[in-house]
PDB file of N, CA and C in Angstrom:
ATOM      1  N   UNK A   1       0.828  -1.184   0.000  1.00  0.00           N
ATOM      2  CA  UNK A   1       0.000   0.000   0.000  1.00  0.00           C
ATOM      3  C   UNK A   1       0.876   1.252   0.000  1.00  0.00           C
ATOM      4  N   UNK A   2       0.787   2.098  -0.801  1.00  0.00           N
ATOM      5  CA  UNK A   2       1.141   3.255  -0.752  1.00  0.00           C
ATOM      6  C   UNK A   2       0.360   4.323  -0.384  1.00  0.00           C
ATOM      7  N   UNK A   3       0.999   5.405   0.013  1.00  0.00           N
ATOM      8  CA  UNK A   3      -0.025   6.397   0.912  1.00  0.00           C
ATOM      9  C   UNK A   3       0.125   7.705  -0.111  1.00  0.00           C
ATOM     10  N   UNK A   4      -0.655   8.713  -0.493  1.00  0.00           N
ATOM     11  CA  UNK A   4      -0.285   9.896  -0.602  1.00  0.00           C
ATOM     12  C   UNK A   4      -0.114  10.792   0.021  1.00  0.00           C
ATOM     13  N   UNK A   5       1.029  11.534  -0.062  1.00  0.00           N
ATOM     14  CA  UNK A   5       1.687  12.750   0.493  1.00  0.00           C
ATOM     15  C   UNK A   5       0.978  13.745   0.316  1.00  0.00           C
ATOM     16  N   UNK A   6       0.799  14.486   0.844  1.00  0.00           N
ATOM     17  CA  UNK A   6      -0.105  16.039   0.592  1.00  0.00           C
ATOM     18  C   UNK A   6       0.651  17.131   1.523  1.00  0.00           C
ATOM     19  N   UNK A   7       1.268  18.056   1.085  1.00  0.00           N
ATOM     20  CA  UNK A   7       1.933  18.939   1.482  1.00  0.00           C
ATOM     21  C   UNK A   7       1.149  20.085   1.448  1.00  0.00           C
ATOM     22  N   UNK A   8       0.359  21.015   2.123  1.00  0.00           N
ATOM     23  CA  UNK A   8      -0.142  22.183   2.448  1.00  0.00           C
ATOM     24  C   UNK A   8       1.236  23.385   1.898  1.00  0.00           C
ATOM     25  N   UNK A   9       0.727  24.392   1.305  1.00  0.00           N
ATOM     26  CA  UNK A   9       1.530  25.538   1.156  1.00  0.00           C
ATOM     27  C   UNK A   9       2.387  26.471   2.087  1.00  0.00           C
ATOM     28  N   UNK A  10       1.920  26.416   3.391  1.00  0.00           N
ATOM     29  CA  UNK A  10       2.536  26.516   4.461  1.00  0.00           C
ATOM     30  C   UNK A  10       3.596  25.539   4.405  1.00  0.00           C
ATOM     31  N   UNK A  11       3.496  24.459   4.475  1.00  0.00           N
ATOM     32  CA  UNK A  11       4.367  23.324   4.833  1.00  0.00           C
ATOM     33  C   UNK A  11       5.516  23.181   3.827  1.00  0.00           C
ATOM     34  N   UNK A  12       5.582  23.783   2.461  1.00  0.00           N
ATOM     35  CA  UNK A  12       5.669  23.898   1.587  1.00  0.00           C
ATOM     36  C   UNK A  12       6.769  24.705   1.214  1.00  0.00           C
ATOM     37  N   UNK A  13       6.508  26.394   2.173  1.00  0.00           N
ATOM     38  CA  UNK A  13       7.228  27.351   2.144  1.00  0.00           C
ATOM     39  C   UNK A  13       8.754  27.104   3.760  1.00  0.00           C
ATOM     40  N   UNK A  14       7.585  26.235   4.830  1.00  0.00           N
ATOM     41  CA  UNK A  14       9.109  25.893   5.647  1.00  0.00           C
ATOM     42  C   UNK A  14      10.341  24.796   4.885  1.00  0.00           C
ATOM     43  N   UNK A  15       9.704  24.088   3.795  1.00  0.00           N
ATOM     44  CA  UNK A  15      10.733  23.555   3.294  1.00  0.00           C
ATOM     45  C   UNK A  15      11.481  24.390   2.782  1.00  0.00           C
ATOM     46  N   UNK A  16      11.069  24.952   1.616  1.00  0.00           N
ATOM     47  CA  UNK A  16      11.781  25.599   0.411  1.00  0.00           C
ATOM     48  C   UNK A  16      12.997  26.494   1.374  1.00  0.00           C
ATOM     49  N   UNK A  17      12.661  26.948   2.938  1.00  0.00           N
ATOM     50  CA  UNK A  17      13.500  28.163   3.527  1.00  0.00           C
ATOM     51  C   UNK A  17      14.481  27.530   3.943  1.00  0.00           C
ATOM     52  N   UNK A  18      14.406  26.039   3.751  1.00  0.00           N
ATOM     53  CA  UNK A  18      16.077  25.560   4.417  1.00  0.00           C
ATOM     54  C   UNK A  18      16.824  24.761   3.857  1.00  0.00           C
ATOM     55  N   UNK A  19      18.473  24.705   4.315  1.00  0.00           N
ATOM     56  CA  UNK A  19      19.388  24.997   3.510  1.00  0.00           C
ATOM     57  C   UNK A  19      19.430  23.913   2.753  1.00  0.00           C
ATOM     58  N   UNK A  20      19.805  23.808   1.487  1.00  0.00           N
ATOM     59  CA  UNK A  20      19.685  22.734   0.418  1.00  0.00           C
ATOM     60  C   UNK A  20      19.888  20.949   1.402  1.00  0.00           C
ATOM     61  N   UNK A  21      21.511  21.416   1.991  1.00  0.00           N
ATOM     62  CA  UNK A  21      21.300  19.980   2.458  1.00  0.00           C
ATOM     63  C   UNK A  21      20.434  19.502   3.485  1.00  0.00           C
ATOM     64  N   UNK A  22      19.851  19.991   3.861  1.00  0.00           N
ATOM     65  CA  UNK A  22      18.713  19.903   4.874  1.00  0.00           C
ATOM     66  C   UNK A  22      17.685  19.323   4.101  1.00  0.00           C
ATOM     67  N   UNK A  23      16.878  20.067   3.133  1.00  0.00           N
ATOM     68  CA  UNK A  23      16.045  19.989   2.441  1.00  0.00           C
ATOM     69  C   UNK A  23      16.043  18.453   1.826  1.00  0.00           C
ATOM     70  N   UNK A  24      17.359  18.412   1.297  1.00  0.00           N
ATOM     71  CA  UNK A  24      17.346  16.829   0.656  1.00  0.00           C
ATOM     72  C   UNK A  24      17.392  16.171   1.367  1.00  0.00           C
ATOM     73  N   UNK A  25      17.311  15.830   2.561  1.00  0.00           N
ATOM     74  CA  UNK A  25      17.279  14.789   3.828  1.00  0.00           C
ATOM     75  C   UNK A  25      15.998  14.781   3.980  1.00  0.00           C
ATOM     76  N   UNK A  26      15.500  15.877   4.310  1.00  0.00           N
ATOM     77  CA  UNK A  26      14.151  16.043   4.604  1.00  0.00           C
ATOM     78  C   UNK A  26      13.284  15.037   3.067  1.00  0.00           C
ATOM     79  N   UNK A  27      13.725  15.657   2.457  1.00  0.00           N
ATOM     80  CA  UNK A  27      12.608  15.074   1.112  1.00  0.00           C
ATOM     81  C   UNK A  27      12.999  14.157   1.107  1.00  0.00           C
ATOM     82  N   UNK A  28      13.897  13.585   1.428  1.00  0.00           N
ATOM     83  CA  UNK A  28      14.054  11.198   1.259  1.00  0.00           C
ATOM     84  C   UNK A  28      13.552  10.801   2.087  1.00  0.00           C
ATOM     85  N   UNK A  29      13.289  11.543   3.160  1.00  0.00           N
ATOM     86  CA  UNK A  29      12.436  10.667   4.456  1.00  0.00           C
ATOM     87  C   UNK A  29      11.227  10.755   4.296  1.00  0.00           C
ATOM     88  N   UNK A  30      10.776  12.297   3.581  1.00  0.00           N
ATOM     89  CA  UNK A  30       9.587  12.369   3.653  1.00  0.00           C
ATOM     90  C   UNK A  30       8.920  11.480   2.719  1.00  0.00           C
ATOM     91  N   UNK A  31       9.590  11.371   1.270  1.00  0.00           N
ATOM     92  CA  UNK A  31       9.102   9.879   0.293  1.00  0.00           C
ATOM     93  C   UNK A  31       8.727   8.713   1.293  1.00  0.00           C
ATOM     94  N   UNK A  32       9.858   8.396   1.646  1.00  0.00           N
ATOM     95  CA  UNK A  32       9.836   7.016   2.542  1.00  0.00           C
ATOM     96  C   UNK A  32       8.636   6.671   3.425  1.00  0.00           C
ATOM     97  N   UNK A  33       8.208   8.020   3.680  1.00  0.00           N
ATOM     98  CA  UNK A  33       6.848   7.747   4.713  1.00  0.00           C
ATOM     99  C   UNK A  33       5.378   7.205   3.744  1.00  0.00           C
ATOM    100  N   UNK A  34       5.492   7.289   2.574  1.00  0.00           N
ATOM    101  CA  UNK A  34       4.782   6.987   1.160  1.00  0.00           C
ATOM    102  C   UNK A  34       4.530   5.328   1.370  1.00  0.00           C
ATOM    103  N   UNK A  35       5.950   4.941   1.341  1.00  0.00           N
ATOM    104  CA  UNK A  35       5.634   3.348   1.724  1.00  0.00           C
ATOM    105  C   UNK A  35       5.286   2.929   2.973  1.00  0.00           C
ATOM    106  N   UNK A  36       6.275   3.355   4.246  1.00  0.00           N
ATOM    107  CA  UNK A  36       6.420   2.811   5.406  1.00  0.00           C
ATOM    108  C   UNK A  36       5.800   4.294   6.151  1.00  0.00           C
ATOM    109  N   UNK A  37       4.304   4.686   6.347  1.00  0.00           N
ATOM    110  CA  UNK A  37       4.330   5.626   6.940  1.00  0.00           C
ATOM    111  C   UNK A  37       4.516   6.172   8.795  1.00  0.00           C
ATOM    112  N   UNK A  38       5.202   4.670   9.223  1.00  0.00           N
ATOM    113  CA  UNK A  38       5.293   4.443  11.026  1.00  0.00           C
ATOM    114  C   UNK A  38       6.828   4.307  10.555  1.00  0.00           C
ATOM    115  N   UNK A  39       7.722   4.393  10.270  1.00  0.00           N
ATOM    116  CA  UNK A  39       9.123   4.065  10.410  1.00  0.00           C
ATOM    117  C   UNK A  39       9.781   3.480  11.777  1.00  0.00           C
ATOM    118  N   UNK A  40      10.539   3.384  11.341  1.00  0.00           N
ATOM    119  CA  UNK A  40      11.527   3.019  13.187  1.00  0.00           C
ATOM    120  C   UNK A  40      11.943   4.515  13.393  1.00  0.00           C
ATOM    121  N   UNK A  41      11.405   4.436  14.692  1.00  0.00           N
ATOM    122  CA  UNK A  41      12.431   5.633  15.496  1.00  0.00           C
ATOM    123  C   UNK A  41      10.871   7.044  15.758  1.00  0.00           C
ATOM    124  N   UNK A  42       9.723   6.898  14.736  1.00  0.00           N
ATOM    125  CA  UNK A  42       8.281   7.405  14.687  1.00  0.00           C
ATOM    126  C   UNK A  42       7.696   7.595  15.992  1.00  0.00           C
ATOM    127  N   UNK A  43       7.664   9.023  16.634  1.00  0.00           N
ATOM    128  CA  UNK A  43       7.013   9.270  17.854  1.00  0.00           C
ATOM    129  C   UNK A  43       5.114   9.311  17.533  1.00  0.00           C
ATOM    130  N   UNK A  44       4.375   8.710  18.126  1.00  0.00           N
ATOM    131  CA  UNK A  44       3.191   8.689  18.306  1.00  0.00           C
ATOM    132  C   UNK A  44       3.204  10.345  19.459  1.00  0.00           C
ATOM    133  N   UNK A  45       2.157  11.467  18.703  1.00  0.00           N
ATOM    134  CA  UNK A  45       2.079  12.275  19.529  1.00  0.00           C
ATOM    135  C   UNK A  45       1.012  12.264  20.674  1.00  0.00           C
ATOM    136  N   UNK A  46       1.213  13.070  21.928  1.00  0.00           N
ATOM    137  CA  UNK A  46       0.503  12.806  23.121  1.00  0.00           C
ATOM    138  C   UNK A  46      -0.831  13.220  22.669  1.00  0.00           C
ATOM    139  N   UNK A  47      -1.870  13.266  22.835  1.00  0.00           N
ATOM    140  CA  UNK A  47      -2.948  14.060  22.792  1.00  0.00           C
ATOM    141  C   UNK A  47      -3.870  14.446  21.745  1.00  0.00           C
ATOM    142  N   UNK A  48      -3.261  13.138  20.538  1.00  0.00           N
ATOM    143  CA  UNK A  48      -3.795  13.623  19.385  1.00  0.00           C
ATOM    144  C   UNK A  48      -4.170  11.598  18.864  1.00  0.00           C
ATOM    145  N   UNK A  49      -5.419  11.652  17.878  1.00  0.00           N
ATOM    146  CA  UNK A  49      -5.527   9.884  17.788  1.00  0.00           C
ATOM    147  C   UNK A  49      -4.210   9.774  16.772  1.00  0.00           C
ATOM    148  N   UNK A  50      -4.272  10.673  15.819  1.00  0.00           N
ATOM    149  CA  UNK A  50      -3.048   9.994  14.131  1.00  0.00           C
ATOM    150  C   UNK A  50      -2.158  11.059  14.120  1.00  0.00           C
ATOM    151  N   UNK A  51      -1.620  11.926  15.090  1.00  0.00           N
ATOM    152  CA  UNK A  51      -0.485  12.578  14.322  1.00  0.00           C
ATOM    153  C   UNK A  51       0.709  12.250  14.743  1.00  0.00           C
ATOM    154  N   UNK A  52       1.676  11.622  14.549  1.00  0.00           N
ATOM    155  CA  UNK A  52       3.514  11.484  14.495  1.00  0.00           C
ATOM    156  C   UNK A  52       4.436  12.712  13.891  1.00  0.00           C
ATOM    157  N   UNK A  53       5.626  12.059  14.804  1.00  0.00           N
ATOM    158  CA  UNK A  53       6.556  12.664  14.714  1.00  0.00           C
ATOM    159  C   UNK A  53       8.203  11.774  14.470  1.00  0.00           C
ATOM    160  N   UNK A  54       8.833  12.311  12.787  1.00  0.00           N
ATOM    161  CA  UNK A  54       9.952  12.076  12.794  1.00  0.00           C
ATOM    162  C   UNK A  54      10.870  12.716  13.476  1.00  0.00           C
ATOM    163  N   UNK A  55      11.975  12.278  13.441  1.00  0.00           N
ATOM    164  CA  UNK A  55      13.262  13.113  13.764  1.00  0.00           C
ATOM    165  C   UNK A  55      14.258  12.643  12.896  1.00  0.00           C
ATOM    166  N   UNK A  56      14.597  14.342  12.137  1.00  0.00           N
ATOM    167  CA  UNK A  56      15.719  14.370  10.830  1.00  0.00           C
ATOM    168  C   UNK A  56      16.729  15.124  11.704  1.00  0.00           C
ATOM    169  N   UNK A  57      18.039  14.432  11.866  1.00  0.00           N
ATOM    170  CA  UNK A  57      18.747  15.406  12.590  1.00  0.00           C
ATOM    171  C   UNK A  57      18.233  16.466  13.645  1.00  0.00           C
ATOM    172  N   UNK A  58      18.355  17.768  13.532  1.00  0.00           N
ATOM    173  CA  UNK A  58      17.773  18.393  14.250  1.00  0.00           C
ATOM    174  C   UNK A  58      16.578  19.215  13.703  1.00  0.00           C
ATOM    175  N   UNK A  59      16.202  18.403  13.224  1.00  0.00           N
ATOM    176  CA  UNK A  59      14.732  18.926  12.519  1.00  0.00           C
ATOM    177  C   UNK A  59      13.433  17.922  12.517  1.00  0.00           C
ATOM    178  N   UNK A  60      12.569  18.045  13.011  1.00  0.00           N
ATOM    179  CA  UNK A  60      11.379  17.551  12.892  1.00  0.00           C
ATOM    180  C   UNK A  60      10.463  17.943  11.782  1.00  0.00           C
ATOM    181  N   UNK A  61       9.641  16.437  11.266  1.00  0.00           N
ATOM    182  CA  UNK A  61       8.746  16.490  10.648  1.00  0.00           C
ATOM    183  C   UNK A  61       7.187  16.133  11.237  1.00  0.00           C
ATOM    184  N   UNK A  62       6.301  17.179  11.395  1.00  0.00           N
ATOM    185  CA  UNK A  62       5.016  16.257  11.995  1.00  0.00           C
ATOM    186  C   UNK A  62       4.247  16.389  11.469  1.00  0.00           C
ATOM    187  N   UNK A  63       3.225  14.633  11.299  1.00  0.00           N
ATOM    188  CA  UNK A  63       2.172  14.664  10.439  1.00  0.00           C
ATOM    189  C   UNK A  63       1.431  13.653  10.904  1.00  0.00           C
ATOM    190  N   UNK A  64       0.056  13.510   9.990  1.00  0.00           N
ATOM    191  CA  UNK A  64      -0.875  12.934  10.293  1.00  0.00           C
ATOM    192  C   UNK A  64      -1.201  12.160   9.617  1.00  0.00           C
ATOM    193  N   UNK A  65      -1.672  10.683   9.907  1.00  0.00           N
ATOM    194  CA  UNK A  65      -2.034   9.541   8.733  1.00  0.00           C
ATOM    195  C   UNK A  65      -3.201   9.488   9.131  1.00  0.00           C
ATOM    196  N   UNK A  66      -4.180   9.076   7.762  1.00  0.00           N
ATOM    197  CA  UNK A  66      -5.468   8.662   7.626  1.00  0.00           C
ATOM    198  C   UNK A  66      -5.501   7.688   6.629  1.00  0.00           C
ATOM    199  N   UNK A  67      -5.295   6.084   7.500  1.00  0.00           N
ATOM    200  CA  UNK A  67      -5.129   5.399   7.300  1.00  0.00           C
ATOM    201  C   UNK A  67      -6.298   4.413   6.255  1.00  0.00           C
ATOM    202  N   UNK A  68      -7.758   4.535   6.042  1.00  0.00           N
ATOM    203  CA  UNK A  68      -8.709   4.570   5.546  1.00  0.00           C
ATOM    204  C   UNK A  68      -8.195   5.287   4.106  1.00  0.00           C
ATOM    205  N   UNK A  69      -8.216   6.540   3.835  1.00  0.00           N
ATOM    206  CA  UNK A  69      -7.878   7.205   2.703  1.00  0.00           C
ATOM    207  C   UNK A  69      -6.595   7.266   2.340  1.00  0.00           C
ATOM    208  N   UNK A  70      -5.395   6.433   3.101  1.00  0.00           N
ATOM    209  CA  UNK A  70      -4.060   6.075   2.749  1.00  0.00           C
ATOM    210  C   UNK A  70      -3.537   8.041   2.379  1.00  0.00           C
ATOM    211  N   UNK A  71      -3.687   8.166   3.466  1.00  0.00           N
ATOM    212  CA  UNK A  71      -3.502   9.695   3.109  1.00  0.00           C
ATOM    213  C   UNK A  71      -2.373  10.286   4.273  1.00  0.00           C
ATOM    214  N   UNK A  72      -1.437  10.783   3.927  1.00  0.00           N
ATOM    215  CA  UNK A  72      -0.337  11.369   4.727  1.00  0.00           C
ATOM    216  C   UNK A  72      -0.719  13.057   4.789  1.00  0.00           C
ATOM    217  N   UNK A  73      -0.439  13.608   5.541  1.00  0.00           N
ATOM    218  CA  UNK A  73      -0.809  15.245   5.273  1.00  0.00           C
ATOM    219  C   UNK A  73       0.578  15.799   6.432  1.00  0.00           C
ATOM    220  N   UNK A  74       0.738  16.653   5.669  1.00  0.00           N
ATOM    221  CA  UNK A  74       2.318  16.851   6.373  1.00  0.00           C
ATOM    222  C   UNK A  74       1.771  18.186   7.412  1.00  0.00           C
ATOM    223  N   UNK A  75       1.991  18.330   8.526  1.00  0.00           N
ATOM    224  CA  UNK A  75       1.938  19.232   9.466  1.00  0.00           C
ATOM    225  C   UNK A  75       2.807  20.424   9.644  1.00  0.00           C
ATOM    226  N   UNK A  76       4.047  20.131  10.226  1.00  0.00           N
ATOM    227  CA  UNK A  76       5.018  21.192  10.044  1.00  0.00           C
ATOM    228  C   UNK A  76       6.465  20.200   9.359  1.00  0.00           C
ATOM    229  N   UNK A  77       7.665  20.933   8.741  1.00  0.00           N
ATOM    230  CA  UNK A  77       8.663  20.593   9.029  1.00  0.00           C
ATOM    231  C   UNK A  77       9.671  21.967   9.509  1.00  0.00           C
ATOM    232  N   UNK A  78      10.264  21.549  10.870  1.00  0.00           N
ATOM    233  CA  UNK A  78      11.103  22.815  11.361  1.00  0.00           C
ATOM    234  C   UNK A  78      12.010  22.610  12.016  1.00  0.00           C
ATOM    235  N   UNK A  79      12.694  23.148  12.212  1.00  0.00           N
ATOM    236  CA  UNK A  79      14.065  22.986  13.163  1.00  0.00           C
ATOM    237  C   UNK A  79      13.149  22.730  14.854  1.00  0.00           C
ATOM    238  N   UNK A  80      13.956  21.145  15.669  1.00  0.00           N
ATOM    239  CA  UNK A  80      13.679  21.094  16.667  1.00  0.00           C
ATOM    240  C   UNK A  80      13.351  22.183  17.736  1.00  0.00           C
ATOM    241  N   UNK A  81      14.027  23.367  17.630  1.00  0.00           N
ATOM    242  CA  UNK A  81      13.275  24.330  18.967  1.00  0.00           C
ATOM    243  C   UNK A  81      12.279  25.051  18.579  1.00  0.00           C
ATOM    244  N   UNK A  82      11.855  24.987  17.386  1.00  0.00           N
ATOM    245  CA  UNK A  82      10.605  25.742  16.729  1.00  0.00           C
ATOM    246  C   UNK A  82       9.064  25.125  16.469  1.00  0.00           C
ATOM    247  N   UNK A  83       9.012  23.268  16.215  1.00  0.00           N
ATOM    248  CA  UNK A  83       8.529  22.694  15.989  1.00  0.00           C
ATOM    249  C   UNK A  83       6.983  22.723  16.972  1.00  0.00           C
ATOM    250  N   UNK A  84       7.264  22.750  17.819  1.00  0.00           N
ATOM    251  CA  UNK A  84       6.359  22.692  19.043  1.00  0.00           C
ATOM    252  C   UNK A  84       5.620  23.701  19.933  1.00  0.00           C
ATOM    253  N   UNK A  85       6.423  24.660  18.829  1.00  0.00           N
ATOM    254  CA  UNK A  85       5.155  26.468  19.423  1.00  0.00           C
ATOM    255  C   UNK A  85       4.446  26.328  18.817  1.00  0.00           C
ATOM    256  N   UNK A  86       2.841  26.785  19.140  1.00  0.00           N
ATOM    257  CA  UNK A  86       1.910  27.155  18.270  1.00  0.00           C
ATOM    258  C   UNK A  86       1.800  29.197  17.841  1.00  0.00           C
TER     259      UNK A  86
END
């Protein structure tokens, strides 16, 4: 089963702002979640039923699966001390 990715324009513009090699780390993991969307190492977040959390170096990715519509929807991606303000 493959899932689709859906990246929001917000989510979209924190990529594009960081630095190339960042970015390409970020975008191989984020494919990868296409096939395997629980990976090893995938935090289940507190307080929420479907949203996770990777960890890319010092950058987090968080998102939400809807597992029914095989649907990934990307939340934020940001540098670890930023990730977790609203």
């Amino acid at each position: 089963m493959t899932y689709t990715i859906i990246t929001p324009k917000a989510v979209q513009k924190q990529l594009d702002a960081l630095p190339n090699d960042v970015y390409d780390r970020l975008a191989v993991r984020i494919q990868q979640l296409a096939e395997e969307p629980r990976p090893d190492g995938v935090v289940k977040m507190k307080g929420t039923d479907n949203e996770y959390r990777i960890r890319i170096g010092d950058y987090r990715v968080r998102y939400e699966i809807d597992d029914k519509g095989l649907l990934i929807l990307l939340l934020q991606c940001k540098h670890r001390k930023n990730v977790y303000r609203k």
